[in-house]
PDB file of N, CA and C in Angstrom:
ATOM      1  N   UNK A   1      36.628  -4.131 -14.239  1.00  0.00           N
ATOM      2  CA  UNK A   1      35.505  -3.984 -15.151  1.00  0.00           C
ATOM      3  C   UNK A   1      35.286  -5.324 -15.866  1.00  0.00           C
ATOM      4  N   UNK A   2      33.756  -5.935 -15.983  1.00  0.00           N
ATOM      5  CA  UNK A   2      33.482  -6.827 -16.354  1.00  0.00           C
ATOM      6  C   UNK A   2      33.883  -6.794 -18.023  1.00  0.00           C
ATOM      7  N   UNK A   3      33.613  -8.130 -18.971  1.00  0.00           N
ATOM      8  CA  UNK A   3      33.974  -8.174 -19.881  1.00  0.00           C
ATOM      9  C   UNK A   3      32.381  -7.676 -20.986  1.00  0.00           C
ATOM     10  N   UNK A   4      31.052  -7.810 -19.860  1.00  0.00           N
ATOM     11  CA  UNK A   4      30.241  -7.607 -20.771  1.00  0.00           C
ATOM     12  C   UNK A   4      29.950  -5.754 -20.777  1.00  0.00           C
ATOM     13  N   UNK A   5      30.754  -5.509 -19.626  1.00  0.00           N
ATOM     14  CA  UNK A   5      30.418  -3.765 -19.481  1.00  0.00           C
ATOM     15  C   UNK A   5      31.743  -2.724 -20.587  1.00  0.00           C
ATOM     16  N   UNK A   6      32.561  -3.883 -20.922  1.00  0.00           N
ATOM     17  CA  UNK A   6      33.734  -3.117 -21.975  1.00  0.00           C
ATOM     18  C   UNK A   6      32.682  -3.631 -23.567  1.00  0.00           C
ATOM     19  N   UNK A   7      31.856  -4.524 -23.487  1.00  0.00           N
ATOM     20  CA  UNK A   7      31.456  -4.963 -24.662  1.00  0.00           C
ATOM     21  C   UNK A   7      29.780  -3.877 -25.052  1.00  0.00           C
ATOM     22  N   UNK A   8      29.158  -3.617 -24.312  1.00  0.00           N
ATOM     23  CA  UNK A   8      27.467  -3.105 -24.572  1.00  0.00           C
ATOM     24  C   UNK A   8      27.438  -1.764 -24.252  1.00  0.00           C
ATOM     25  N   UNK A   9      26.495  -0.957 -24.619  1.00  0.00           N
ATOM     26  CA  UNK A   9      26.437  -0.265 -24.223  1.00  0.00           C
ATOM     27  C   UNK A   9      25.742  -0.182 -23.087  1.00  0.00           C
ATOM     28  N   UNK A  10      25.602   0.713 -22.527  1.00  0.00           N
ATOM     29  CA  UNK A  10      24.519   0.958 -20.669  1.00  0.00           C
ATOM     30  C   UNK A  10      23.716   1.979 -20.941  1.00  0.00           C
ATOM     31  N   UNK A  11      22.200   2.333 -21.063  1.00  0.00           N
ATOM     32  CA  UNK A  11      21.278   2.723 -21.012  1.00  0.00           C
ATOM     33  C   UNK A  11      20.736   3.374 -19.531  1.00  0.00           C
ATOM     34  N   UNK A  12      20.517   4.311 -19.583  1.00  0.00           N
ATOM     35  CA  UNK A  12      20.434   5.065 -18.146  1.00  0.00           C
ATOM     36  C   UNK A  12      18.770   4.888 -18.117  1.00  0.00           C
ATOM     37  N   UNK A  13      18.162   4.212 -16.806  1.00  0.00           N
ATOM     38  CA  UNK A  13      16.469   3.851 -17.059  1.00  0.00           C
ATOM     39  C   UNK A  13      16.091   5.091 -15.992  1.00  0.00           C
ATOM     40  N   UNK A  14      16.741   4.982 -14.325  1.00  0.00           N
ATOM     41  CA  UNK A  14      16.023   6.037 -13.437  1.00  0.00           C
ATOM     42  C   UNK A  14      17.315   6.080 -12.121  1.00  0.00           C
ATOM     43  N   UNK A  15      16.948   6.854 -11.553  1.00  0.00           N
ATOM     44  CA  UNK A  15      17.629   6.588 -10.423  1.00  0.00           C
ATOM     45  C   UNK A  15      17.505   5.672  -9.752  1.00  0.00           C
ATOM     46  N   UNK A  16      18.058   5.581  -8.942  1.00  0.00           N
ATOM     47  CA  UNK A  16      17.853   4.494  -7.687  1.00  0.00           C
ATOM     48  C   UNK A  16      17.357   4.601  -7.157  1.00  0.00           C
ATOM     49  N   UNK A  17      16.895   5.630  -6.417  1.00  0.00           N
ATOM     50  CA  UNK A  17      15.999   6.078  -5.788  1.00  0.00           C
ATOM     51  C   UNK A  17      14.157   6.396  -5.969  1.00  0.00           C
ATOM     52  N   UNK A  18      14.717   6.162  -7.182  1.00  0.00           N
ATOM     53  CA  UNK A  18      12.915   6.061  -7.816  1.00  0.00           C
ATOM     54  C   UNK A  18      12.242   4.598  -7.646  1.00  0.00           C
ATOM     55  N   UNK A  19      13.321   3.883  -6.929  1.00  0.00           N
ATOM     56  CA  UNK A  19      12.177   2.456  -6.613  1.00  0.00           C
ATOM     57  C   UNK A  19      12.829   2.062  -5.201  1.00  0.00           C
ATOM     58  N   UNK A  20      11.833   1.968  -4.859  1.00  0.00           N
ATOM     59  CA  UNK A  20      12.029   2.001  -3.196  1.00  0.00           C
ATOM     60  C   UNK A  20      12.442   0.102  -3.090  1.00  0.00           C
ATOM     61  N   UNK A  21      12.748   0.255  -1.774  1.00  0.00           N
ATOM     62  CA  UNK A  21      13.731  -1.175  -1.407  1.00  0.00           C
ATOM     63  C   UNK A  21      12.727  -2.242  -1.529  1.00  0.00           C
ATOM     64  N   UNK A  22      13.127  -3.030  -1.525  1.00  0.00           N
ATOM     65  CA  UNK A  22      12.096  -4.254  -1.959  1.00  0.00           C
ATOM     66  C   UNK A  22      10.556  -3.977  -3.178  1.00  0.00           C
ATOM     67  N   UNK A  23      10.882  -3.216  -3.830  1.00  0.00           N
ATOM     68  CA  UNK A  23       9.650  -2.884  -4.632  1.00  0.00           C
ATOM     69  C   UNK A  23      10.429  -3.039  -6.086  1.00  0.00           C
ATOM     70  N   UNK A  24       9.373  -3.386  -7.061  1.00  0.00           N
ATOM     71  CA  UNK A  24       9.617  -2.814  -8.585  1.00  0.00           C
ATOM     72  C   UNK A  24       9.129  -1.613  -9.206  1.00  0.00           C
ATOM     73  N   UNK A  25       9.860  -1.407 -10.414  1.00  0.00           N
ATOM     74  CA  UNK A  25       9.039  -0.577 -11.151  1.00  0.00           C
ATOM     75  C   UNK A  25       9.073  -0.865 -12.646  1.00  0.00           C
ATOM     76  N   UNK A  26       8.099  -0.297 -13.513  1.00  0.00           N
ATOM     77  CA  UNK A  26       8.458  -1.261 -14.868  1.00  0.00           C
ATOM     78  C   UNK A  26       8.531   0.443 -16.072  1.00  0.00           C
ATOM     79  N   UNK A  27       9.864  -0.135 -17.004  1.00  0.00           N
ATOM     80  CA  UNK A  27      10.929   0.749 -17.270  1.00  0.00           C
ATOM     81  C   UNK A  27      10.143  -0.022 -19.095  1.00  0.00           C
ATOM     82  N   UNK A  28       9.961   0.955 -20.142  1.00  0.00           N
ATOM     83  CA  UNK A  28       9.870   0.842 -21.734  1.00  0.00           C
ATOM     84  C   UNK A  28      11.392   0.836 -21.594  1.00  0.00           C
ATOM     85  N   UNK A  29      11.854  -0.356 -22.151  1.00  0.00           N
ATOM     86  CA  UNK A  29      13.413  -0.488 -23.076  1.00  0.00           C
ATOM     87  C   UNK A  29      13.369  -1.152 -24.102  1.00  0.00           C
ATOM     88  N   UNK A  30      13.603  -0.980 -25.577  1.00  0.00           N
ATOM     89  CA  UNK A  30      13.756  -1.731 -26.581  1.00  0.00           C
ATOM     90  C   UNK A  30      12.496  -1.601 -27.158  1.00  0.00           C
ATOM     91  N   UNK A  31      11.046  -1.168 -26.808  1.00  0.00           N
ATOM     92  CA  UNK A  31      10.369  -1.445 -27.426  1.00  0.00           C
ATOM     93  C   UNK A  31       9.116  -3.080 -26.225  1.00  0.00           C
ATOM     94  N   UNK A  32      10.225  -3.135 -25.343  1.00  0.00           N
ATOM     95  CA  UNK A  32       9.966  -3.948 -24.489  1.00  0.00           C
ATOM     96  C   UNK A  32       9.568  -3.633 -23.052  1.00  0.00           C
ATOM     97  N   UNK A  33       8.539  -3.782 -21.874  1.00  0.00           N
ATOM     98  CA  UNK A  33       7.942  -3.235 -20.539  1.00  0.00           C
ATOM     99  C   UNK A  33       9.401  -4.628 -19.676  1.00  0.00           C
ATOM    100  N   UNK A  34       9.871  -3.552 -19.225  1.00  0.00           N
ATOM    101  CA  UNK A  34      10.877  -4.097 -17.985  1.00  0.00           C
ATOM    102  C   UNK A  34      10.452  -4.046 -16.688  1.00  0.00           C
ATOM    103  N   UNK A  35      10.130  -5.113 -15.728  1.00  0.00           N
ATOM    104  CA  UNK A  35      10.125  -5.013 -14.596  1.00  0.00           C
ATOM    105  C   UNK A  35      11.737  -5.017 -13.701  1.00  0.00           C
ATOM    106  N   UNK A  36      11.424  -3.522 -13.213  1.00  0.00           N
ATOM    107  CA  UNK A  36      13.328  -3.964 -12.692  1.00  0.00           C
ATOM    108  C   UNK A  36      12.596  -3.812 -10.796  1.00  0.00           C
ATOM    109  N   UNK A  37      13.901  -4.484 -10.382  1.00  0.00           N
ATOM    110  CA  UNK A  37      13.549  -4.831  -8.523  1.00  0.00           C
ATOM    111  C   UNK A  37      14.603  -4.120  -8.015  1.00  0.00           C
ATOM    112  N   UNK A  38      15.019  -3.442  -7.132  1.00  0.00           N
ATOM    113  CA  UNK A  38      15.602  -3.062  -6.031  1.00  0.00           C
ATOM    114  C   UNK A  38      15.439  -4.028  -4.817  1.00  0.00           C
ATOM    115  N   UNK A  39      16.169  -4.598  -4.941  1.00  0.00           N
ATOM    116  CA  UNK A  39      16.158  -6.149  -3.345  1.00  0.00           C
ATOM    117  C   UNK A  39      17.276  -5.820  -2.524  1.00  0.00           C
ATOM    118  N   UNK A  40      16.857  -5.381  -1.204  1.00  0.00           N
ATOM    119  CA  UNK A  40      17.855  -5.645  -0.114  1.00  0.00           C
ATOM    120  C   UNK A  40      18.245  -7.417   0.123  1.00  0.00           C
ATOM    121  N   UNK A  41      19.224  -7.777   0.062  1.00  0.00           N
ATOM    122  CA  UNK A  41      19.761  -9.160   0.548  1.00  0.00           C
ATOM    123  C   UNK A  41      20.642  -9.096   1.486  1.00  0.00           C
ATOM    124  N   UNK A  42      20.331  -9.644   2.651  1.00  0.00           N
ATOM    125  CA  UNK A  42      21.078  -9.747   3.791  1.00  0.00           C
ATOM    126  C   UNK A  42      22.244  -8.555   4.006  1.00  0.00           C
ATOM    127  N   UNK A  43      21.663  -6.990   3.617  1.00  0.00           N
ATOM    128  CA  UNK A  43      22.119  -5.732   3.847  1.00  0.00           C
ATOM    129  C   UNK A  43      22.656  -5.310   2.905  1.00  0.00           C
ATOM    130  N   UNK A  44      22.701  -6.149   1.300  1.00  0.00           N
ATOM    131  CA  UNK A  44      23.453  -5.718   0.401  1.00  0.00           C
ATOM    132  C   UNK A  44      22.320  -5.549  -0.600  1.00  0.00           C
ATOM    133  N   UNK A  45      22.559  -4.246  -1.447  1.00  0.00           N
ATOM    134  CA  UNK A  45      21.476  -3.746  -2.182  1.00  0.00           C
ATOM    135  C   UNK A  45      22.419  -4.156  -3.909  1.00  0.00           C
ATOM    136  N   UNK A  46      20.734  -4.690  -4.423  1.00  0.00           N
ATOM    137  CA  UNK A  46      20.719  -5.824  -5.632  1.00  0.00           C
ATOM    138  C   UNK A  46      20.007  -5.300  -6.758  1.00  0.00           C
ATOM    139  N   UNK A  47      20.092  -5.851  -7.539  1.00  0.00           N
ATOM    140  CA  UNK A  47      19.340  -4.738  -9.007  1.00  0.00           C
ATOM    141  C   UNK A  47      18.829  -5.864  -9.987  1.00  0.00           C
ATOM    142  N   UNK A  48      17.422  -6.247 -10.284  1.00  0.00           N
ATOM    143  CA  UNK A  48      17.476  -7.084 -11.142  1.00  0.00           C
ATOM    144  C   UNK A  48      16.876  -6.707 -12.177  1.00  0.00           C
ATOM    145  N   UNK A  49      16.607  -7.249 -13.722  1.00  0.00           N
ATOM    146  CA  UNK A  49      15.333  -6.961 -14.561  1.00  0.00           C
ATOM    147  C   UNK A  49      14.832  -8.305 -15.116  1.00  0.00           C
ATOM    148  N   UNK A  50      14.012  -7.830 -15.092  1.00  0.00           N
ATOM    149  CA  UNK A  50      13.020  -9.326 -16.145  1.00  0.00           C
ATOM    150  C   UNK A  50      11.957  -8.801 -16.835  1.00  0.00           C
ATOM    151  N   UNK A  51      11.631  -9.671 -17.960  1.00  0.00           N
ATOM    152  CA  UNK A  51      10.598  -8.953 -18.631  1.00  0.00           C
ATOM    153  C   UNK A  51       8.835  -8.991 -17.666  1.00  0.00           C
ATOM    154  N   UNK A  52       8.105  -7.599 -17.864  1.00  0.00           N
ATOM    155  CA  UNK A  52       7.182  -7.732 -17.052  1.00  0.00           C
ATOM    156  C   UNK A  52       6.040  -8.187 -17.430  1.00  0.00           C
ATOM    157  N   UNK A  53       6.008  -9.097 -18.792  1.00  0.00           N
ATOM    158  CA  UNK A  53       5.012 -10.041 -18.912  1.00  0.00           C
ATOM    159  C   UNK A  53       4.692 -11.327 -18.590  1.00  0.00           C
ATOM    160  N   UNK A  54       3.462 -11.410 -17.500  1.00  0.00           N
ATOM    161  CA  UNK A  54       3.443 -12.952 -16.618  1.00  0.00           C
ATOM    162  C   UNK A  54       2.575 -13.637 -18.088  1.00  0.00           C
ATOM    163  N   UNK A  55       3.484 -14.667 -18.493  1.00  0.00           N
ATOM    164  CA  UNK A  55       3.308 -15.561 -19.277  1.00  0.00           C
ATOM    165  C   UNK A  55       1.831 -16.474 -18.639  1.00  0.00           C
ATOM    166  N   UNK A  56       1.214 -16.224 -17.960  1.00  0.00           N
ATOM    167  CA  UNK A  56       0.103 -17.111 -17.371  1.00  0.00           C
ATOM    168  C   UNK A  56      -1.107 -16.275 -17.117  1.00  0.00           C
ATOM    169  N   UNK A  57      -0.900 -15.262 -16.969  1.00  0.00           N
ATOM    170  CA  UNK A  57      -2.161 -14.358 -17.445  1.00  0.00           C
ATOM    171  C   UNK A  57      -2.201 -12.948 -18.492  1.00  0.00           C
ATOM    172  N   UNK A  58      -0.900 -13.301 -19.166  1.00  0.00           N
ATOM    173  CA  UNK A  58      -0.520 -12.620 -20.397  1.00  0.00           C
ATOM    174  C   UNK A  58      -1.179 -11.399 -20.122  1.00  0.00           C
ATOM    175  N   UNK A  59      -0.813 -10.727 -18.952  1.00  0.00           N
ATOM    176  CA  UNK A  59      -0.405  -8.773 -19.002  1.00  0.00           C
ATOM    177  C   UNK A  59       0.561  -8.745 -18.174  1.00  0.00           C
ATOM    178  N   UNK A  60       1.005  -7.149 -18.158  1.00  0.00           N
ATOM    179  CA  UNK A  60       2.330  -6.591 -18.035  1.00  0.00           C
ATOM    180  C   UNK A  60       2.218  -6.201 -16.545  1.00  0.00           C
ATOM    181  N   UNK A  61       2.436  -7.437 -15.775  1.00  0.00           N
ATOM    182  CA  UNK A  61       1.984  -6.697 -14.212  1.00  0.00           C
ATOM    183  C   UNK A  61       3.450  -7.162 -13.234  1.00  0.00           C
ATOM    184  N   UNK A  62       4.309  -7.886 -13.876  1.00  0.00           N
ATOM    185  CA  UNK A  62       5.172  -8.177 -13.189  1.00  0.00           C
ATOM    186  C   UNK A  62       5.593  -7.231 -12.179  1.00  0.00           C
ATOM    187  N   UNK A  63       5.843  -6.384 -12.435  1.00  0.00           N
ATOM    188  CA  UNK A  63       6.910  -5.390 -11.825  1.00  0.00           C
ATOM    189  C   UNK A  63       5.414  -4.931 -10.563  1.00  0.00           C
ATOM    190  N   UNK A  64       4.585  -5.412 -10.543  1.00  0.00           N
ATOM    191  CA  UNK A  64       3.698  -5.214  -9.368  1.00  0.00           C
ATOM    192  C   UNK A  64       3.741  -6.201  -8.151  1.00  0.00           C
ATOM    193  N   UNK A  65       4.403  -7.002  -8.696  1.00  0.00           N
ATOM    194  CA  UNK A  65       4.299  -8.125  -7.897  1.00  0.00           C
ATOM    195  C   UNK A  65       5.224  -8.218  -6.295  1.00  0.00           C
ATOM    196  N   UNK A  66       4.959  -9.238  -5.230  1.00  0.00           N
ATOM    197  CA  UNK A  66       5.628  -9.025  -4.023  1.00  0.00           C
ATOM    198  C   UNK A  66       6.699 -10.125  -4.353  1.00  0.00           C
ATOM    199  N   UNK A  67       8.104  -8.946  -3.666  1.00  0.00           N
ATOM    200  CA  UNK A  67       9.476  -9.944  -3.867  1.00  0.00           C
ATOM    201  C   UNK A  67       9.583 -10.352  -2.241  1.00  0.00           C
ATOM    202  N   UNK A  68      10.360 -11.504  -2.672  1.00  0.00           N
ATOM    203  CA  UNK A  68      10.099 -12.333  -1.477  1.00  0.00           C
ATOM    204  C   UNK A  68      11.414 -13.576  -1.329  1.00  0.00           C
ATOM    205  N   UNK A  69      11.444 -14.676  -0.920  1.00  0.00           N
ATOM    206  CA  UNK A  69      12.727 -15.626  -0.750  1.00  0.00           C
ATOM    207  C   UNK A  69      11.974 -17.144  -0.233  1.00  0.00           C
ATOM    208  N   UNK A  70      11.855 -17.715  -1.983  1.00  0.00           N
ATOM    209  CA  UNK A  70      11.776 -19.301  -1.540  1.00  0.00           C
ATOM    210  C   UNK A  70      12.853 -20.065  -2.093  1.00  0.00           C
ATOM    211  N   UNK A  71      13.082 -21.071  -1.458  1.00  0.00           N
ATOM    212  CA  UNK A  71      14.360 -22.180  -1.756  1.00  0.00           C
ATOM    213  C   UNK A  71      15.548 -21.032  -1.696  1.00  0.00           C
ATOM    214  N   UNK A  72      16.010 -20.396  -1.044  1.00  0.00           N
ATOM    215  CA  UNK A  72      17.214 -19.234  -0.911  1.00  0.00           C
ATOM    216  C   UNK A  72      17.386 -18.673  -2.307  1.00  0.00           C
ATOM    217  N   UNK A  73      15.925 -18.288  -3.402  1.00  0.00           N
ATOM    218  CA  UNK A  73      15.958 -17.846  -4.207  1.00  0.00           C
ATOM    219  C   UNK A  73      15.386 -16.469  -3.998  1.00  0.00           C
ATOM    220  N   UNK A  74      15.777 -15.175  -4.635  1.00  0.00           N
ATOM    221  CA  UNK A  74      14.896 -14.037  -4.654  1.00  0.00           C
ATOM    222  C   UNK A  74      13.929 -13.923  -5.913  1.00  0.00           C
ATOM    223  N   UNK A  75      12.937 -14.033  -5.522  1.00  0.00           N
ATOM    224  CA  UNK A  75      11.730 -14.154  -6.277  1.00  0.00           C
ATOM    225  C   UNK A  75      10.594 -13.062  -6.441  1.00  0.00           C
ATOM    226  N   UNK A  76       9.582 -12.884  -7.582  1.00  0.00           N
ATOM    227  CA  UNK A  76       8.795 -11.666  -7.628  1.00  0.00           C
ATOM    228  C   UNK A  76       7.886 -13.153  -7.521  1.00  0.00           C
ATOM    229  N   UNK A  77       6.462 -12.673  -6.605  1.00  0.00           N
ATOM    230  CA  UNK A  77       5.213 -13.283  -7.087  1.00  0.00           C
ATOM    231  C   UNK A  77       4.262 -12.575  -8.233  1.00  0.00           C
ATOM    232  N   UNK A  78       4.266 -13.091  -9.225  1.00  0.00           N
ATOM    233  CA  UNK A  78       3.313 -12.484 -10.204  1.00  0.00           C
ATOM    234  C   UNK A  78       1.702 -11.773  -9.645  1.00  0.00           C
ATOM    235  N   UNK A  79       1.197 -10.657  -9.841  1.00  0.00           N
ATOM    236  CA  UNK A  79      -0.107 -10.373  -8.948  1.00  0.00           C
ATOM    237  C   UNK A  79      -0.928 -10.899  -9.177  1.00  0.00           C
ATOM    238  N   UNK A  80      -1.272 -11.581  -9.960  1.00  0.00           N
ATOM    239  CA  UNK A  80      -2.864 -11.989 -10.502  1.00  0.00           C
ATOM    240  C   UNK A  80      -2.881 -13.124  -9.663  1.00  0.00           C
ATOM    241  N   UNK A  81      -1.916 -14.548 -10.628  1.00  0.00           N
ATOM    242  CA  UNK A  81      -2.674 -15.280 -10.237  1.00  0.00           C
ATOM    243  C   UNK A  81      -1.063 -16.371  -9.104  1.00  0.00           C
ATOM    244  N   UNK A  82      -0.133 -15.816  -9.001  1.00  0.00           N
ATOM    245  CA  UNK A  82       0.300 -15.687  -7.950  1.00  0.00           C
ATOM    246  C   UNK A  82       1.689 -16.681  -8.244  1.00  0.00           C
ATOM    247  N   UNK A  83       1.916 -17.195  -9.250  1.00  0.00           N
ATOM    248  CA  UNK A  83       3.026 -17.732  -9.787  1.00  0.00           C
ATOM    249  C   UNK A  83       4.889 -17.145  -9.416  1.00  0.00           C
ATOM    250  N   UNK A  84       5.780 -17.582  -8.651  1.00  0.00           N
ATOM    251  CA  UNK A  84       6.856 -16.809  -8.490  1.00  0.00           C
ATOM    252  C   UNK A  84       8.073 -17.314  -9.588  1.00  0.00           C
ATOM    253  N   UNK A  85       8.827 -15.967 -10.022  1.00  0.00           N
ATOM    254  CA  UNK A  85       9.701 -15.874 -10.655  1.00  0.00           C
ATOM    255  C   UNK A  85      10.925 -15.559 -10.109  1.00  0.00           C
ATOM    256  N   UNK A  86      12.232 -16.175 -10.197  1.00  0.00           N
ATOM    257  CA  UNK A  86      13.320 -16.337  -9.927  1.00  0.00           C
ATOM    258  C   UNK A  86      13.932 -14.961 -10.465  1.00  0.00           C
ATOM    259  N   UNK A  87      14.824 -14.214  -9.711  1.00  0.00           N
ATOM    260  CA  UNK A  87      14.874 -12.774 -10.188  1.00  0.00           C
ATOM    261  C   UNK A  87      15.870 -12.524 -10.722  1.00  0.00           C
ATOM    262  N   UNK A  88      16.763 -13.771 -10.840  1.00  0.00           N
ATOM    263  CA  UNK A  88      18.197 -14.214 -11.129  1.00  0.00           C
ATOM    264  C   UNK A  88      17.905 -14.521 -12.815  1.00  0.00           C
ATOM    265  N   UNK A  89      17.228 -15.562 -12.806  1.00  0.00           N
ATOM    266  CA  UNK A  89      17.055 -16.644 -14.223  1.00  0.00           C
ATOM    267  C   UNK A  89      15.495 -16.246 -14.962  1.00  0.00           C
ATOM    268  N   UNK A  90      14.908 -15.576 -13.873  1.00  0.00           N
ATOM    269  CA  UNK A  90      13.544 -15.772 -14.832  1.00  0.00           C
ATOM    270  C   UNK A  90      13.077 -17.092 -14.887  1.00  0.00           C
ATOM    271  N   UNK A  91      13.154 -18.363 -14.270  1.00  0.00           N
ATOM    272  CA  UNK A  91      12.562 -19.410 -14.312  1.00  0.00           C
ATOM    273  C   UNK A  91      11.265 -19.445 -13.169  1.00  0.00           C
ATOM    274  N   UNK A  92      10.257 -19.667 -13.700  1.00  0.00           N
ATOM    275  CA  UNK A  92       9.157 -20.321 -13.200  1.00  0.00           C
ATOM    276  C   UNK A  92       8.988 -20.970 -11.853  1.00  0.00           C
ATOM    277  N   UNK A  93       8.904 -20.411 -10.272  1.00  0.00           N
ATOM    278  CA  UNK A  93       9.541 -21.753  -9.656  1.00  0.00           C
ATOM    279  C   UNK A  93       8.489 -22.779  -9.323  1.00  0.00           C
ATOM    280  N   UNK A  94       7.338 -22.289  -9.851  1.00  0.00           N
ATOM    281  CA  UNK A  94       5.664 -23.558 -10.092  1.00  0.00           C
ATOM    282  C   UNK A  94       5.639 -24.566 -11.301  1.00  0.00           C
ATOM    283  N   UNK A  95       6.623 -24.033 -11.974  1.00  0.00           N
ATOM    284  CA  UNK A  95       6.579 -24.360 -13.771  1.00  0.00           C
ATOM    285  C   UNK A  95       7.627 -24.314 -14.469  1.00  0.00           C
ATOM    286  N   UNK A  96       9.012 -25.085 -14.162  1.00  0.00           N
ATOM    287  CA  UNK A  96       9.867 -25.644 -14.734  1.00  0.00           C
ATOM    288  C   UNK A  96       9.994 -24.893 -16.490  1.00  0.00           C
ATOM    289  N   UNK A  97       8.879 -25.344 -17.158  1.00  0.00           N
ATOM    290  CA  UNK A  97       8.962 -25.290 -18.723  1.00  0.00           C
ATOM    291  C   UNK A  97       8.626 -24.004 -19.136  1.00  0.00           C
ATOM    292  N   UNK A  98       8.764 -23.227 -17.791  1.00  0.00           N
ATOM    293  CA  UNK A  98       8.370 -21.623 -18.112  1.00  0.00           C
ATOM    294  C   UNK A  98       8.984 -21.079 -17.478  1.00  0.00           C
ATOM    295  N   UNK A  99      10.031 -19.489 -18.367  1.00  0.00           N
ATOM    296  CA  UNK A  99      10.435 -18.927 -17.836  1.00  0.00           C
ATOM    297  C   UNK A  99      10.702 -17.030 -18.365  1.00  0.00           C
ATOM    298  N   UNK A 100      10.948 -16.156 -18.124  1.00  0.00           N
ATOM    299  CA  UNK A 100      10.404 -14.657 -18.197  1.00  0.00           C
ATOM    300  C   UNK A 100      11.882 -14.309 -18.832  1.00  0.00           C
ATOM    301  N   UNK A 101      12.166 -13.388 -19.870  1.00  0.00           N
ATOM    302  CA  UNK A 101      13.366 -13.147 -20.084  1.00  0.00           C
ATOM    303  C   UNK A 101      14.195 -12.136 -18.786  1.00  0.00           C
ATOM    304  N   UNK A 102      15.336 -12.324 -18.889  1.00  0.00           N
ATOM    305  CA  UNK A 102      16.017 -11.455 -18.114  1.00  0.00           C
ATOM    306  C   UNK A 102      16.738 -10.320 -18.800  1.00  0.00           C
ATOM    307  N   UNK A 103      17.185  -9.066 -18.252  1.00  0.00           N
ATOM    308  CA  UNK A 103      18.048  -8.232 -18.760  1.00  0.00           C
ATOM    309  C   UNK A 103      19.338  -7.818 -17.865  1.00  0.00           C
ATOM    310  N   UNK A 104      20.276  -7.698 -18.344  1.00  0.00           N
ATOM    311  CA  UNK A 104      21.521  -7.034 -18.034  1.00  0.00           C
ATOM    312  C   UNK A 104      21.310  -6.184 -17.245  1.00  0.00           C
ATOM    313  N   UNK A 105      21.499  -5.971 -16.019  1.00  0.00           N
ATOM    314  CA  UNK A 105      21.376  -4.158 -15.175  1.00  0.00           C
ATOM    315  C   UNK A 105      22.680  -4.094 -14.157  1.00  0.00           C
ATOM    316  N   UNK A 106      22.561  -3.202 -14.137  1.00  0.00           N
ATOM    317  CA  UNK A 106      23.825  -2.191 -13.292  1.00  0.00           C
ATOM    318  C   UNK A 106      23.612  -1.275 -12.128  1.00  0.00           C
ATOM    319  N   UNK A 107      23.821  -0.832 -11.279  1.00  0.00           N
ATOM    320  CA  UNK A 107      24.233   0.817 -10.775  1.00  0.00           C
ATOM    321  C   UNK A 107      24.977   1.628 -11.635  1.00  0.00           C
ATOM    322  N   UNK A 108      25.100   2.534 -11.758  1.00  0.00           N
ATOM    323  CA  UNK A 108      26.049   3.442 -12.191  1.00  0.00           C
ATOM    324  C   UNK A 108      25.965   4.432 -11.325  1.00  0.00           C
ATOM    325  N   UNK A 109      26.633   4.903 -10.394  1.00  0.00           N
ATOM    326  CA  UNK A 109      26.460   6.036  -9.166  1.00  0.00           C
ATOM    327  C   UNK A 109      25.014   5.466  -8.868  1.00  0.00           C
ATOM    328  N   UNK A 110      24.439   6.902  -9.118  1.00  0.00           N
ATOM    329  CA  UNK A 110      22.930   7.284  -8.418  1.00  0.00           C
ATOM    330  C   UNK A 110      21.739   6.454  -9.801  1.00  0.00           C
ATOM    331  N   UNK A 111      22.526   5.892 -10.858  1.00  0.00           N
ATOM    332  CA  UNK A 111      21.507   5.605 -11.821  1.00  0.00           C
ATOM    333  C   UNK A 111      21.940   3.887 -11.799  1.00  0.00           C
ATOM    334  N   UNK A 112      20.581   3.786 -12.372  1.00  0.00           N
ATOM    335  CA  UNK A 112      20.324   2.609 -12.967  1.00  0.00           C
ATOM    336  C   UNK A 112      20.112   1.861 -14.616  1.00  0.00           C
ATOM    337  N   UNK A 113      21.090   1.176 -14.792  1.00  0.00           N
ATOM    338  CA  UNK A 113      21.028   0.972 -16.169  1.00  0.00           C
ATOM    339  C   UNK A 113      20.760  -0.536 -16.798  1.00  0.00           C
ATOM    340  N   UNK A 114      20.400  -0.844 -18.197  1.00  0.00           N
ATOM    341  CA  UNK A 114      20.074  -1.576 -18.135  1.00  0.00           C
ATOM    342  C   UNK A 114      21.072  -1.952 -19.935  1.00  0.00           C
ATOM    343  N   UNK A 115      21.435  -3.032 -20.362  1.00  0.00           N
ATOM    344  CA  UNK A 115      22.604  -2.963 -21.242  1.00  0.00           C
ATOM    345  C   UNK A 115      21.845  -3.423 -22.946  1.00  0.00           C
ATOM    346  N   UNK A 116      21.749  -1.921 -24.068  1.00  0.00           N
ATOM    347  CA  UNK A 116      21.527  -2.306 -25.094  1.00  0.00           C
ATOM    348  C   UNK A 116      22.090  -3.436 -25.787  1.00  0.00           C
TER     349      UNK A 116
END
């Protein structure tokens, strides 16, 4: 057990199954719109979150966006206007000086959590 999963609590958002493989869905936590991803990587299933506001056309569409793999990064393309985000860091990969917050997430069995 990690040191940050003996330290936070874990927040139960949906199953796993409520977001299909390579797709997002966007989860209210905190008061905050979460885009979380379900990414198959080379057969191993991945869990990310970031916040789902694209800082470049300031609405909440992240979690609409197509995930995908540039520079051996897993990335969401923002929908509008097509900007990709690093699904790891939340960094910008068009725009260096911009980047999307990230959140803590987990499996837990069949659920998915995300860490108050």
């Amino acid at each position: 057990m990690s040191n940050i999963d003996q330290q936070v609590a874990w927040i139960d958002i949906c199953k796993s199954e409520d977001i299909l493989p390579n797709m997002g869905r966007c989860a209210l936590f905190e008061n905050e719109q979460v885009a979380i991803f379900r990414v198959i990587e080379s057969g191993v299933e991945k869990i990310y979150a970031i916040n789902n506001h694209c800082p470049f056309s300031q609405a909440n569409i992240i979690s609409r966006g197509i995930v995908g793999c540039l520079s051996n990064k897993t990335v969401v393309a923002s929908p509008l206007y097509k900007q990709h985000f690093d699904l790891a860091t939340g960094q910008c990969i068009e725009d260096e000086a911009i980047s999307v917050k990230t959140y803590a997430v987990r499996f837990e069995g069949d659920m998915i959590q995300l860490a108050a």
